[in-house]
C-alpha atoms as a PDB file:
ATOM      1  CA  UNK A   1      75.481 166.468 158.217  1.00  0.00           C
ATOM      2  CA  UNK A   2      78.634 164.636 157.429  1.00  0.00           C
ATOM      3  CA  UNK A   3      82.030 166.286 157.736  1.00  0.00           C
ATOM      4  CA  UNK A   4      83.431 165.094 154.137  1.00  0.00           C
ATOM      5  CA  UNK A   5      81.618 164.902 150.748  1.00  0.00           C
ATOM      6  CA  UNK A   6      80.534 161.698 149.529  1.00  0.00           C
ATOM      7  CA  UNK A   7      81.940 160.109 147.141  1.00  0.00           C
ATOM      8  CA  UNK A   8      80.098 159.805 143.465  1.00  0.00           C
ATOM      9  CA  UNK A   9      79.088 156.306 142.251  1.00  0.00           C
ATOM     10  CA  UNK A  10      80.583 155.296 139.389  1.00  0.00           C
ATOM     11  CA  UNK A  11      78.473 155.028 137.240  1.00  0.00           C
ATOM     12  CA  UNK A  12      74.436 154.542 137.958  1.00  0.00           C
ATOM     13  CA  UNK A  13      73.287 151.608 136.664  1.00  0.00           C
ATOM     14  CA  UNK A  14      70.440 151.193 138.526  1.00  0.00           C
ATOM     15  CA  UNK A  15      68.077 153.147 136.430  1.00  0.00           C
ATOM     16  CA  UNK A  16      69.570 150.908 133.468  1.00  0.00           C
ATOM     17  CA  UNK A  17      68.541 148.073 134.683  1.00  0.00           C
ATOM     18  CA  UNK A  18      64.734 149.581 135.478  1.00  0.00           C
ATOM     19  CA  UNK A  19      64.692 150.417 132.261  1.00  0.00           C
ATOM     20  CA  UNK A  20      65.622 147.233 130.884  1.00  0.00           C
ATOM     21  CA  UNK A  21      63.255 145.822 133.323  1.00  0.00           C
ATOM     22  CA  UNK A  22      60.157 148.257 132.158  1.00  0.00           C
ATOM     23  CA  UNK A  23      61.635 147.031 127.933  1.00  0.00           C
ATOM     24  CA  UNK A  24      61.091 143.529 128.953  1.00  0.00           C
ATOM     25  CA  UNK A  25      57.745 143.852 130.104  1.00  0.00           C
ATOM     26  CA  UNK A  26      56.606 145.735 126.965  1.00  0.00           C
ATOM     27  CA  UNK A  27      58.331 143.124 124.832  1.00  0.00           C
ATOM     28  CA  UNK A  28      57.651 140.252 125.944  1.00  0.00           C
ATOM     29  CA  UNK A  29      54.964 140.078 127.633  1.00  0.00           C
ATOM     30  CA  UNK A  30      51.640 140.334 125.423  1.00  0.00           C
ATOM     31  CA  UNK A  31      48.501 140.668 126.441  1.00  0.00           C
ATOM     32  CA  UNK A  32      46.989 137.950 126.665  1.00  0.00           C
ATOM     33  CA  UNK A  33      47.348 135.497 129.312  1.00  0.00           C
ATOM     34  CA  UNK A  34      49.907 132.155 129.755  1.00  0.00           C
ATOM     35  CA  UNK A  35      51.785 131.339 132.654  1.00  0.00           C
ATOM     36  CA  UNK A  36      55.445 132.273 133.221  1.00  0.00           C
ATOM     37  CA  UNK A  37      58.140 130.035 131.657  1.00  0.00           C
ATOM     38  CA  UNK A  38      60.391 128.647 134.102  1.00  0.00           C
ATOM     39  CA  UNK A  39      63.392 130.071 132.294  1.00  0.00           C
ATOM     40  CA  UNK A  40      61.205 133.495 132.975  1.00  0.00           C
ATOM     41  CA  UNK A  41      61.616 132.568 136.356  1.00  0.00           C
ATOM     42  CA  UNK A  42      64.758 131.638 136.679  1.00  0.00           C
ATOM     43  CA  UNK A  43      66.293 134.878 135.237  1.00  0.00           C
ATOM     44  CA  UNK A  44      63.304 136.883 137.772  1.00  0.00           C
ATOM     45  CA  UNK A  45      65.189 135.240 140.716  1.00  0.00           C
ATOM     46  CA  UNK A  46      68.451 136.231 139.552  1.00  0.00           C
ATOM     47  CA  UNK A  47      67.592 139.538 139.807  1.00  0.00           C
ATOM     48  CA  UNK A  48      65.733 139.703 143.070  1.00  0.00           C
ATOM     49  CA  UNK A  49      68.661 137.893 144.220  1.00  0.00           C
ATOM     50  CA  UNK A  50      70.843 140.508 142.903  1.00  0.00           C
ATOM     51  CA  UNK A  51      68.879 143.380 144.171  1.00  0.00           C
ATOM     52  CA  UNK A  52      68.699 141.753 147.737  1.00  0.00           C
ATOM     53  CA  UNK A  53      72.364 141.986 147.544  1.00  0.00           C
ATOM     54  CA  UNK A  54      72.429 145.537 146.686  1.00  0.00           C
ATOM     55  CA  UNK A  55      70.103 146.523 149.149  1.00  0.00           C
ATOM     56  CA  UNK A  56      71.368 144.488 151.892  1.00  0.00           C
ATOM     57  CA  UNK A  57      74.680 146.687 151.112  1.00  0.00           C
ATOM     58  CA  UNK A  58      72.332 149.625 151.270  1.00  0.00           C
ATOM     59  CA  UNK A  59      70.547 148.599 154.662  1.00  0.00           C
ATOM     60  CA  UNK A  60      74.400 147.864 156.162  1.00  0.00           C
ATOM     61  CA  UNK A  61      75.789 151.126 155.202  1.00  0.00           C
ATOM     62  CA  UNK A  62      73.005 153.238 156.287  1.00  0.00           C
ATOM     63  CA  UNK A  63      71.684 151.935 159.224  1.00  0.00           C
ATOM     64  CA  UNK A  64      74.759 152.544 161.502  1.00  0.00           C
ATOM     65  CA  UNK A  65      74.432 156.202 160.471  1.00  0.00           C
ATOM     66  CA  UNK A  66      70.847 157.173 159.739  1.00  0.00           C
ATOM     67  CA  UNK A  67      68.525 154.984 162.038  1.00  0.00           C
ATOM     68  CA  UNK A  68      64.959 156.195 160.147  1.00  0.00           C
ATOM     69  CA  UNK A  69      66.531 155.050 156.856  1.00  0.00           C
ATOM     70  CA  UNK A  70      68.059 151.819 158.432  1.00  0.00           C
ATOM     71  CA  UNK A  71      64.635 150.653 159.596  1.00  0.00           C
ATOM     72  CA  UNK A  72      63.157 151.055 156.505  1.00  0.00           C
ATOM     73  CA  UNK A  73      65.560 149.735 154.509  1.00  0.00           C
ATOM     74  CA  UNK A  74      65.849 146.603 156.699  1.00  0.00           C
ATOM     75  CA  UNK A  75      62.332 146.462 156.063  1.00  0.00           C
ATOM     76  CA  UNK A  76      62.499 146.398 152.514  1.00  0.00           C
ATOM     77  CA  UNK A  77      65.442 143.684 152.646  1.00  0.00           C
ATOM     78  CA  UNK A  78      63.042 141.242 154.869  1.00  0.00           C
ATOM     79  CA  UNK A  79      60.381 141.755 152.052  1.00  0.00           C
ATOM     80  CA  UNK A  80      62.343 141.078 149.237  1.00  0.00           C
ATOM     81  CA  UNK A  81      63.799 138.280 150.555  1.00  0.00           C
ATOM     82  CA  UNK A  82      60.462 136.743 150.987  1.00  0.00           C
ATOM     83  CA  UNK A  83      59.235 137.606 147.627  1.00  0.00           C
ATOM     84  CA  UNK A  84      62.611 136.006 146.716  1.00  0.00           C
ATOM     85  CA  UNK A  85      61.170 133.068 148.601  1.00  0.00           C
ATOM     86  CA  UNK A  86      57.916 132.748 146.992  1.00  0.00           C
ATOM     87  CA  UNK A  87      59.621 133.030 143.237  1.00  0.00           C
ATOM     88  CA  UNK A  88      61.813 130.307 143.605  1.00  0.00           C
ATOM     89  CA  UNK A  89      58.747 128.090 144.882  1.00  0.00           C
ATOM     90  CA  UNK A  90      57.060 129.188 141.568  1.00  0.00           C
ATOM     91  CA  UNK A  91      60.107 128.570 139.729  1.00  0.00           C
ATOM     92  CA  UNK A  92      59.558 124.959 141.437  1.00  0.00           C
ATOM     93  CA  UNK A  93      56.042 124.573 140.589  1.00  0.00           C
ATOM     94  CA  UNK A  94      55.814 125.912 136.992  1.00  0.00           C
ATOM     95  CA  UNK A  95      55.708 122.619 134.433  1.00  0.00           C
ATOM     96  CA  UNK A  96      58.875 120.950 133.839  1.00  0.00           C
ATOM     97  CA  UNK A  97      60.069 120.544 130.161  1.00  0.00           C
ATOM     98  CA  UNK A  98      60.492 117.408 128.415  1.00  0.00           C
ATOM     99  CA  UNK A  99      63.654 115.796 129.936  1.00  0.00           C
ATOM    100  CA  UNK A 100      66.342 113.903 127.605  1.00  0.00           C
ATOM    101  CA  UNK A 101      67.070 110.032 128.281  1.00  0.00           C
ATOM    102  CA  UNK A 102      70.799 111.373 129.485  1.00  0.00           C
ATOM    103  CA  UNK A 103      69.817 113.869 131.640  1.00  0.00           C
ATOM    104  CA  UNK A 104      67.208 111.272 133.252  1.00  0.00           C
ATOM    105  CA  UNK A 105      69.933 108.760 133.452  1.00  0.00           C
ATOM    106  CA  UNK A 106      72.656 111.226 134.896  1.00  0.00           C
ATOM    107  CA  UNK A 107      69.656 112.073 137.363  1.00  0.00           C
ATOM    108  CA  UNK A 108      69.450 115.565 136.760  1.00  0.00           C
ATOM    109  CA  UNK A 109      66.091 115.363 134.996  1.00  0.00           C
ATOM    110  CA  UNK A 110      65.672 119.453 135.236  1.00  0.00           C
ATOM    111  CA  UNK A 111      69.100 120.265 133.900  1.00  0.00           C
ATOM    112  CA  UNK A 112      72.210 122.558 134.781  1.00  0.00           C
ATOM    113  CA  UNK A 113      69.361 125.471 135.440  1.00  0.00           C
ATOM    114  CA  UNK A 114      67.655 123.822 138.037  1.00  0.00           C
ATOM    115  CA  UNK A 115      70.890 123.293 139.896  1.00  0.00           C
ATOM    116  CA  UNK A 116      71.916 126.540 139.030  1.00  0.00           C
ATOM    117  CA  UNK A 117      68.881 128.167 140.827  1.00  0.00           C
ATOM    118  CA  UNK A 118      68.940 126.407 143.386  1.00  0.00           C
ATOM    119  CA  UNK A 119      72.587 127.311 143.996  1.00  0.00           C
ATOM    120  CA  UNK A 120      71.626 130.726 144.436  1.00  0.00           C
ATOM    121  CA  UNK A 121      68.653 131.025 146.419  1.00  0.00           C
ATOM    122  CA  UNK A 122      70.904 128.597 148.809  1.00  0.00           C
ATOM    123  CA  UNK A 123      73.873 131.196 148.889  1.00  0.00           C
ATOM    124  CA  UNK A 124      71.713 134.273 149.503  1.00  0.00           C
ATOM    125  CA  UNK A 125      69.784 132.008 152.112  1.00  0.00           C
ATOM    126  CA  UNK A 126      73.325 131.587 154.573  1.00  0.00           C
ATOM    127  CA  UNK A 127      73.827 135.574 153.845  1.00  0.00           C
ATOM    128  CA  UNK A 128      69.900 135.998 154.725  1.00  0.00           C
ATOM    129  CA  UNK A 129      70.373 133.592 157.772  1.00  0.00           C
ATOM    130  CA  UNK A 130      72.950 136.007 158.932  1.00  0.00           C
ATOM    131  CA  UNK A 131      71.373 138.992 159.165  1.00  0.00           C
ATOM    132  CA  UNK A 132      67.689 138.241 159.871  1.00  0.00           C
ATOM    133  CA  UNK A 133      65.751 136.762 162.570  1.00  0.00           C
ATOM    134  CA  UNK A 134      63.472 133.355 161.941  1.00  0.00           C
ATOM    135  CA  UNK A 135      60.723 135.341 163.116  1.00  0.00           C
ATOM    136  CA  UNK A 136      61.540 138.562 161.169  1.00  0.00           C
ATOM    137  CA  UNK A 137      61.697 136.101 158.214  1.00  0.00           C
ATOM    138  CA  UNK A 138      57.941 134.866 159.156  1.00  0.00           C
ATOM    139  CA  UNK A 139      56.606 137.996 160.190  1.00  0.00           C
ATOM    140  CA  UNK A 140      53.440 138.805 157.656  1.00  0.00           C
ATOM    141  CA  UNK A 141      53.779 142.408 158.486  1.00  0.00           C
ATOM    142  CA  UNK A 142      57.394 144.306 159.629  1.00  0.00           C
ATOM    143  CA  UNK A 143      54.997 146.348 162.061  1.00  0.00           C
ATOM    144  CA  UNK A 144      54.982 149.891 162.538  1.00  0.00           C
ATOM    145  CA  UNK A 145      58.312 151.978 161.569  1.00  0.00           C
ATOM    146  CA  UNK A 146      59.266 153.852 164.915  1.00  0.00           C
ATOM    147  CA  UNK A 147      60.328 157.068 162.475  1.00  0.00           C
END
């Protein structure tokens, strides 16, 4: 039990943003089928991205206090980076638009967003890199939780 009180978040966005999430889905997503845009993609990796970040933050204040949590959260962080992973290859194989003469000729036939995914699934990679393991990247499975 800790000594002091902890201190209250700010505000709680979190459940904002799953809400905004759960909107999205209902809006814009009918029912019948077509691939994902790869704008739709682009904005999906900005947010695993982001919630990688938040709980790597998590996973680094908890584990050197509560080891059961730790482990799961590190868990979680391996498994969202990989989904992170496999989103940005989809973001890489959905169909390219139409690209303007200009853009060809400044060789950036995919645009500013492109370069601007790419930017971030490269940052979060060196911060990934940092705290995980090749093989814990690889690993199919995180094995059994010792808790």
């Amino acid at each position: 039990m800790p000594s002091h009180p902890e201190p209250e978040p700010a505000s709680d966005f979190v459940p904002f943003a799953t809400a905004a999430l759960d909107f999205h889905r209902a809006i814009n997503l009918p029912d019948d089928s077509h691939a994902a845009s790869r704008i739709e993609l682009d904005a999906l990796h900005a947010h695993l991205t982001s919630l990688y970040g938040l709980i790597d933050a998590h996973t680094t204040l908890t584990a050197p206090v509560a080891k059961a949590e730790g482990d799961h959260l590190r868990a979680c962080r391996v498994r969202l980076w990989q989904a992170t992973e496999h989103l940005h290859a989809a973001y890489h194989a959905a169909p390219r638009p139409a690209s303007s003469p200009e853009a060809r000729r400044a060789r950036l036939p995919e645009g500013a967003p492109d370069l601007t995914v790419c930017r971030r699934h490269l940052t979060t990679a060196a911060r990934v890199r940092r705290s995980h393991t090749p093989t814990d990247l690889r690993d199919p499975f995180t094995g059994l939780i010792r808790h």
